[in-house]
Protein backbone atom coordinates (compact mmCIF):
# COMPACT_ATOMS: atom_id res chain seq x y z
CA UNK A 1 0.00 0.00 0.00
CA UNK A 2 3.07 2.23 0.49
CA UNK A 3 4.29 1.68 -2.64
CA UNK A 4 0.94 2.75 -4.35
CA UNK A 5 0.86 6.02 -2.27
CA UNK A 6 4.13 6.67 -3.36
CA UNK A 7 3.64 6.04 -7.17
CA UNK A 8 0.26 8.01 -6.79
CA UNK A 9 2.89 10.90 -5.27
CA UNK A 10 5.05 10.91 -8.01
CA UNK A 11 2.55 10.74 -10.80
CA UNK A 12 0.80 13.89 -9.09
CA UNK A 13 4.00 15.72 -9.06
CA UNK A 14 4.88 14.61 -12.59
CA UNK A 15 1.20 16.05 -13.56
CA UNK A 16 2.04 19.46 -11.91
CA UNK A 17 5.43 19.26 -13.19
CA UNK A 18 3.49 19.05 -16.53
CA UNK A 19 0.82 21.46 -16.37
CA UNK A 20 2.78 24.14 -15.30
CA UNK A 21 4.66 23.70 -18.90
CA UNK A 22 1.63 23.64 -20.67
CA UNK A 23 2.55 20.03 -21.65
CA UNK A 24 0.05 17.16 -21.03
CA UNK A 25 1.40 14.52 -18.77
CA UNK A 26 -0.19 11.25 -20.52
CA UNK A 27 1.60 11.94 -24.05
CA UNK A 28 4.90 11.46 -22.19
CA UNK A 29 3.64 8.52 -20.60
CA UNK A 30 3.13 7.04 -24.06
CA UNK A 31 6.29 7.93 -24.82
CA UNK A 32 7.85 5.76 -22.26
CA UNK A 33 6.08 3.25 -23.17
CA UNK A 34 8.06 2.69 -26.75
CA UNK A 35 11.40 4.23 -24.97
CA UNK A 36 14.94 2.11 -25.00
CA UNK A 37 16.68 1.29 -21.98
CA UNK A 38 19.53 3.53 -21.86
CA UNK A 39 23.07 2.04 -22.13
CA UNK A 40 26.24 3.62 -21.21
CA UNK A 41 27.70 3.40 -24.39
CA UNK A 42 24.60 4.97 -25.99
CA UNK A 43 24.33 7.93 -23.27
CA UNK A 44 27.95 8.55 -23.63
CA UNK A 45 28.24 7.98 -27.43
CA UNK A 46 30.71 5.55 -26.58
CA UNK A 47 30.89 4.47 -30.74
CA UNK A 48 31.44 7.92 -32.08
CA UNK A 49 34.04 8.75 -28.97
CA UNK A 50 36.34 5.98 -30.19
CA UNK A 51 35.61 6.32 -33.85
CA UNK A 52 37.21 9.88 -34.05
CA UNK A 53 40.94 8.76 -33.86
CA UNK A 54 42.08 9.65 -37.56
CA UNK A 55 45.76 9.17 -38.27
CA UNK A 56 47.14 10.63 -41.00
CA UNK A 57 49.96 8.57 -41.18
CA UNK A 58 50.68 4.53 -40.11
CA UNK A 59 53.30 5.53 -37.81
CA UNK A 60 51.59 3.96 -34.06
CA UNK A 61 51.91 6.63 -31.78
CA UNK A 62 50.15 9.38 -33.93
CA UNK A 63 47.41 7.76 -32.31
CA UNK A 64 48.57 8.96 -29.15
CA UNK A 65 49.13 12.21 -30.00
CA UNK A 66 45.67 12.16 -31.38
CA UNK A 67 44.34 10.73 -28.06
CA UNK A 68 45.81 13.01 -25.74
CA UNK A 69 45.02 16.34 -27.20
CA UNK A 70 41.69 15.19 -27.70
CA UNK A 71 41.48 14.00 -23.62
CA UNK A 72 43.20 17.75 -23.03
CA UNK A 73 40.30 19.18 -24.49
CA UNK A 74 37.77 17.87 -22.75
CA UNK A 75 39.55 18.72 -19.57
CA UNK A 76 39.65 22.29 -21.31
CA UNK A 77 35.98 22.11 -21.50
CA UNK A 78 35.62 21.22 -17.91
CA UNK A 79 37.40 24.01 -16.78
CA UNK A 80 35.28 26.18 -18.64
CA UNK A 81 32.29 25.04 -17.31
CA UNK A 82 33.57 25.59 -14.08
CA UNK A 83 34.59 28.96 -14.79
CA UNK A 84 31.21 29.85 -16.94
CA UNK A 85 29.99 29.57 -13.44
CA UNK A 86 31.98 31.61 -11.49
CA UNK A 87 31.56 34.89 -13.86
CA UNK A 88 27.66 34.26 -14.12
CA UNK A 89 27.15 34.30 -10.25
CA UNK A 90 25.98 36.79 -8.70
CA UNK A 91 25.34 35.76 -4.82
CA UNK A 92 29.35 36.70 -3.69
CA UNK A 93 28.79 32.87 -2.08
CA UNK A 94 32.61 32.56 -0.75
CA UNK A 95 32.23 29.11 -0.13
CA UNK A 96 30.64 28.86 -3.76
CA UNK A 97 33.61 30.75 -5.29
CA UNK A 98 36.31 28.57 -3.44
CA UNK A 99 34.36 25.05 -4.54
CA UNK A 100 34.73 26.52 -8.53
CA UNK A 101 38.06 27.35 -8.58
CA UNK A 102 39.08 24.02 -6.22
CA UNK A 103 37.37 21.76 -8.93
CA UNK A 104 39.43 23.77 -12.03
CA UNK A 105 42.88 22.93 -10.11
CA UNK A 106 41.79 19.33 -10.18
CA UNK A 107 41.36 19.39 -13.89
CA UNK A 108 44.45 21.18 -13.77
CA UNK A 109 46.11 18.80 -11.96
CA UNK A 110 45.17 15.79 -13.63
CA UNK A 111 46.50 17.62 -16.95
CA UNK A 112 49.57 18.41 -15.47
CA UNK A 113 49.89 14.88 -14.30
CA UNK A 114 48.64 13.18 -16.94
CA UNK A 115 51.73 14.85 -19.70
CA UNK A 116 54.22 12.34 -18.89
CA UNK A 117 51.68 10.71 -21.69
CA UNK A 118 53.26 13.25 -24.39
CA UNK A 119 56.60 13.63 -22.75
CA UNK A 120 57.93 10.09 -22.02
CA UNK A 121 54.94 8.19 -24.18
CA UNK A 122 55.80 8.20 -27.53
CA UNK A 123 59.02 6.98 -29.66
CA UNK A 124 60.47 10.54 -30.07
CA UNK A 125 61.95 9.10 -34.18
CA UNK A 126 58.52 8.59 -35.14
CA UNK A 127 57.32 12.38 -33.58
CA UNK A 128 59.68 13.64 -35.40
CA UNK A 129 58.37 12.16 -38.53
CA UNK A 130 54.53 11.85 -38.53
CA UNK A 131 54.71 15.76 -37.09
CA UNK A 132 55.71 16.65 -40.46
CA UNK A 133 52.38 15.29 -41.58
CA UNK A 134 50.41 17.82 -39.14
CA UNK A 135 51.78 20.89 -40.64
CA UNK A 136 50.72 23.82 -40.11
CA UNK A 137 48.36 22.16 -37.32
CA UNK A 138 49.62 23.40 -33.54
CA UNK A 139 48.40 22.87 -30.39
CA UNK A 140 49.17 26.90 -30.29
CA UNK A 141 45.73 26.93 -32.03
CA UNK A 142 43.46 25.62 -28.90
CA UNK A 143 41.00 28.26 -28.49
CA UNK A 144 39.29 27.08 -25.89
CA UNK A 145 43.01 27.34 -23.73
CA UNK A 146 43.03 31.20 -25.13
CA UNK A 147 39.14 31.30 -23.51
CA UNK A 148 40.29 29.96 -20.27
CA UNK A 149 42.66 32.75 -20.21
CA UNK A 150 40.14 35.40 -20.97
CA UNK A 151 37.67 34.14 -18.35
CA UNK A 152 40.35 34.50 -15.59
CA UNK A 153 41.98 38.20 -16.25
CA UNK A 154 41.60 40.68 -18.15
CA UNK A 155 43.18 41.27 -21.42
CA UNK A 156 45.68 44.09 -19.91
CA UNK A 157 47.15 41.26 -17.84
CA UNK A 158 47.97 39.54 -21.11
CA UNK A 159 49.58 41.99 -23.25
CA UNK A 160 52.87 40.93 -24.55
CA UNK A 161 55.37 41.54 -21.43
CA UNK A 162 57.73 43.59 -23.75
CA UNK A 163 54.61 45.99 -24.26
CA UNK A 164 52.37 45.43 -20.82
CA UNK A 165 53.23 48.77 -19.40
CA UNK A 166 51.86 50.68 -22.21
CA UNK A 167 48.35 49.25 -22.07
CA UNK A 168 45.19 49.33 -18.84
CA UNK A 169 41.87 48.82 -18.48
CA UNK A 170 41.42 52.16 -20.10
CA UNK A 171 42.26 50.86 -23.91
CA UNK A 172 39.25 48.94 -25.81
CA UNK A 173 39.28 45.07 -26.08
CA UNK A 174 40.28 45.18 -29.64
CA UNK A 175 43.43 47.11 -28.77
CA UNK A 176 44.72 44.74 -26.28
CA UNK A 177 43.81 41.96 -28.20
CA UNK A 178 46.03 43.12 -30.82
CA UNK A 179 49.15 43.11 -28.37
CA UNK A 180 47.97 39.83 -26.54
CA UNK A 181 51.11 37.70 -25.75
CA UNK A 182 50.85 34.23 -27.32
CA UNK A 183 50.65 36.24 -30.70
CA UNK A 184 54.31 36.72 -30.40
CA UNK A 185 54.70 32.69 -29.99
CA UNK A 186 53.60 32.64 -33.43
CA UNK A 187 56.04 34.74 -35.75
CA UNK A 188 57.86 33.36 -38.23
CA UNK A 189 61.57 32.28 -36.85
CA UNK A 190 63.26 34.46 -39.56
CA UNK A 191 60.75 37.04 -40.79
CA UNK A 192 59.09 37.94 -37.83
CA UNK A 193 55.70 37.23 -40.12
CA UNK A 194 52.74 36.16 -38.77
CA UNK A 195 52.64 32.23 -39.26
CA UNK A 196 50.09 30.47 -41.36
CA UNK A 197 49.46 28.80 -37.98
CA UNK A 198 48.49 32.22 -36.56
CA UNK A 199 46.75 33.34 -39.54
CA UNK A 200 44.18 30.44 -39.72
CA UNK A 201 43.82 30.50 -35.86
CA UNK A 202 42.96 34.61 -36.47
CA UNK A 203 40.68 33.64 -38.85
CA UNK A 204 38.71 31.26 -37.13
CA UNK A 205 38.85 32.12 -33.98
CA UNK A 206 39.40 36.17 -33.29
CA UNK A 207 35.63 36.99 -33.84
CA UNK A 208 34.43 34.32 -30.72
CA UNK A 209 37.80 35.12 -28.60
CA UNK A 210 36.56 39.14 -29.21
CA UNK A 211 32.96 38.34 -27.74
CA UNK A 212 33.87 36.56 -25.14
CA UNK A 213 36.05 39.36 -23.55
CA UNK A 214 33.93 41.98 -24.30
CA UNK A 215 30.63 39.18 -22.42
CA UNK A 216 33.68 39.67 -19.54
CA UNK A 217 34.92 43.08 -19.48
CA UNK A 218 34.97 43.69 -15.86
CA UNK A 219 34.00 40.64 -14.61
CA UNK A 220 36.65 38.35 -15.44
CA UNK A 221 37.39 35.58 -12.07
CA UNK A 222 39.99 38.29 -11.18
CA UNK A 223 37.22 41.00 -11.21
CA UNK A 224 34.93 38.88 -9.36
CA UNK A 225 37.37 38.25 -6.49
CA UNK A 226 37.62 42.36 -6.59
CA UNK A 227 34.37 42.39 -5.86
CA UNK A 228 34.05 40.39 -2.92
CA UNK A 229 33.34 41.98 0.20
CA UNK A 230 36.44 42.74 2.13
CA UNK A 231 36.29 39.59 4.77
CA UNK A 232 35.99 37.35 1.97
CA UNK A 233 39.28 38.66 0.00
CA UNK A 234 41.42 37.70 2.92
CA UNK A 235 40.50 34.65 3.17
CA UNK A 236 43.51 32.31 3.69
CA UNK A 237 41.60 29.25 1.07
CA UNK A 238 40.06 31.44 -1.14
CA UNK A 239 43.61 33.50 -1.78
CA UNK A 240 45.43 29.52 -2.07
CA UNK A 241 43.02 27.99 -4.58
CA UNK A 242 43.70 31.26 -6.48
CA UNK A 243 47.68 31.43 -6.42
CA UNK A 244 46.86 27.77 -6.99
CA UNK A 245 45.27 28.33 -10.42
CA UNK A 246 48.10 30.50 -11.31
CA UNK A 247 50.91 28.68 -10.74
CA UNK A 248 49.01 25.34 -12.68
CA UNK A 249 47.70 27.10 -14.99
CA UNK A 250 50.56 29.80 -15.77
CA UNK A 251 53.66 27.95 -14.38
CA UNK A 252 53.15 24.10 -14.39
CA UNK A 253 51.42 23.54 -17.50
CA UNK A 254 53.65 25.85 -19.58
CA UNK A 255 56.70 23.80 -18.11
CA UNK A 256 55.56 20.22 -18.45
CA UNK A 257 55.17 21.58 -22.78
CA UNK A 258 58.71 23.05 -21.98
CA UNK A 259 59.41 19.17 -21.46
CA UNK A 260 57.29 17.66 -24.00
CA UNK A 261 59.65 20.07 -26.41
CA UNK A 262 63.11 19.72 -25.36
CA UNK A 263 62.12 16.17 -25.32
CA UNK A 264 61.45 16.12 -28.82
CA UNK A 265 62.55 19.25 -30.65
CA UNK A 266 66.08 19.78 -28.76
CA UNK A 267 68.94 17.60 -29.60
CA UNK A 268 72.37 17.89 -29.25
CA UNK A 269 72.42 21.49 -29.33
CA UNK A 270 70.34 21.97 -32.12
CA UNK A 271 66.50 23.04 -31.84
CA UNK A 272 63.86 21.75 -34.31
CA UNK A 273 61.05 23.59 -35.22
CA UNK A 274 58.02 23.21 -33.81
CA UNK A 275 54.88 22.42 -35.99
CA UNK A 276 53.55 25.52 -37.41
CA UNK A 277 57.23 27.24 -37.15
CA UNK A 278 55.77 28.49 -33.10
CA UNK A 279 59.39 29.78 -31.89
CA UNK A 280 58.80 27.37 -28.70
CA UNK A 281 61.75 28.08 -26.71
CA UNK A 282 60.66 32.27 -26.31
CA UNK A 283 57.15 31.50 -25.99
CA UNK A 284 56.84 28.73 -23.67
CA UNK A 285 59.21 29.66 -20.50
CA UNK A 286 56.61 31.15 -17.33
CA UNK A 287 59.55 33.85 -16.77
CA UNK A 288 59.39 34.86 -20.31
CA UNK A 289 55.86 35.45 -20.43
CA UNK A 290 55.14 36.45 -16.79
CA UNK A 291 51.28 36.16 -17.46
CA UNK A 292 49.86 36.07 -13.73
CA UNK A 293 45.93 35.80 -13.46
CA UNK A 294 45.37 37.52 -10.35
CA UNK A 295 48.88 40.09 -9.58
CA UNK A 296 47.20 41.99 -6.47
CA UNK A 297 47.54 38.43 -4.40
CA UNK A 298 51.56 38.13 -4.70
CA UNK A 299 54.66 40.99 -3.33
CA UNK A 300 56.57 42.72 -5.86
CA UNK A 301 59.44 40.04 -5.20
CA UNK A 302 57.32 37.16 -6.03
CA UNK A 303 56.10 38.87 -9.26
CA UNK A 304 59.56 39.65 -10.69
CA UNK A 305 60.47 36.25 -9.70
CA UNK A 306 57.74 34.48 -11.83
CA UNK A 307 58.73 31.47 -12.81
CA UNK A 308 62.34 31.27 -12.57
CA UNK A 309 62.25 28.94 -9.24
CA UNK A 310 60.43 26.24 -11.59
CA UNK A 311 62.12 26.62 -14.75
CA UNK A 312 65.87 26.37 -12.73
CA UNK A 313 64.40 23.41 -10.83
CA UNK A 314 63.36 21.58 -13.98
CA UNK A 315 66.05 22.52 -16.58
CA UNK A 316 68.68 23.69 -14.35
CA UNK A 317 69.19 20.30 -11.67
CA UNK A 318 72.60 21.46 -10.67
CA UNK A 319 70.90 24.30 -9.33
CA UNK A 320 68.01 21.71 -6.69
CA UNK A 321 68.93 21.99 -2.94
């Protein structure tokens, strides 16, 4: 009798659920009635997942390659979902704020984990010869990494370090987007030119990048920590998961490519390009680039130090206590 009582319950919520949508409750019913069962591979398209693994040559571990950029993106997405969040909420819910950023230095984490995949995982001869296959085809050209960056700072944050103290808030999106740093990661290695790389990435790409920071403009995850009442900026886990982002997203995952590269594209002296002609070694080093998310949360010291500590600890082992 229970058990009627609550199926009665749940079909009179179901019919409220209903009415209120101006939808009629029995068509639905019908519809269950010639419904599958859902399967996991169905309800995570398990078929087209593992059918999108296109090699263009036979060499093995293209698949790999393939494979792990495609699991990088998804993590990309995650962290984007996360941070859709953060900018769309308006309750100043501290706890809220610290959960969001917690859950994108997981996905950060398990990226920065996870690249011994690309670093130690693949027969560096045949990189070196299926990559020539890819042209101009970069991982410089993941947009949603260039939206992760524009839904943490704003753009003045991310103007080329040779040019940073010539731009602020004050100058229009378009400006700054001009003078944006990983631009200069994509010149030509002996004509300064913009590479086709760049060029197609433009192309596709600048129009969505463009509405995205202006949809941010002042209220960027940096301007939403701003805007937190005062008791909420100084506090001690909110200010870590924060510094935390930075240094994965800014420091660690830069440096674990720095790997992947020397790895594969240094030898014996003598650097190879990278795919797309990106000149790697200027663009990838933290201390070269100095892009910091959130600057008001670190001393002047710690700022001109950016990156250095990790790049000397990675590259430089003499140099570990």
């Amino acid at each position: 009798m229970k058990n009627d009582e609550r199926i009665e319950s749940q079909i009179n919520k179901l019919e409220e659920k209903y009415k209120n949508s101006g939808q009629d409750l029995s068509s639905y019913l019908d519809g269950l009635l010639y419904q599958r069962y859902l399967t996991y591979w169905d309800y995570i398209h398990l078929d087209t997942l593992l059918s999108i693994q296109v090699p263009r040559t036979h060499f093995p571990d293209e698949e790999i390659f393939i494979m792990y950029h495609q699991i990088t993106e998804l993590y990309f997405k995650l962290i984007l979902h996360e941070q859709k969040q953060i900018v769309e909420d308006k309750s100043q819910d501290l706890s809220f704020f610290i959960e969001k950023v917690n859950r994108i230095n997981n996905y950060f984490k398990a990226l920065i984990s996870s690249f011994s995949i690309m670093i130690k995982g693949m027969e560096r001869e045949q990189f070196l010869r299926y990559r020539m296959a890819l042209l101009p085809a970069s991982g410089f050209q993941s947009a949603q990494y260039r939206m992760i960056e524009i839904y943490s700072t704003p753009l003045e944050n991310m103007v080329h370090l040779s040019e940073r103290g010539q731009f602020s808030e004050k100058h229009d999106i378009e400006e700054l987007f001009e003078h944006i740093y990983w631009k200069k990661g994509a010149t030509d290695l002996t004509t300064g030119e913009k590479t086709l790389t760049l060029k197609q990435f433009e192309f596709r790409y600048t129009p969505r990048l463009l509405r995205i920071a202006n949809q941010v403009k002042n209220n960027t995850i940096y301007h939403k920590y701003l805007q937190l009442p005062e008791s909420s900026r100084k506090d001690t886990a909110l200010i870590k998961s924060l510094k935390d982002l930075d240094l994965n997203a800014n420091v660690n995952w830069p440096l674990m490519h720095m790997g992947s590269a020397y790895r594969y594209l240094a030898k014996e002296n003598k650097q190879v390009d990278a795919t797309g002609g990106t000149n790697w070694k200027d663009f990838l080093p933290p201390s070269f680039q100095k892009i910091i998310f959130f600057p008001t949360l670190y001393t002047e010291e710690e700022l001109d130090s950016w990156g250095k500590q990790w790049v000397d600890h990675i590259f430089n082992p003499e140099k570990k206590q």
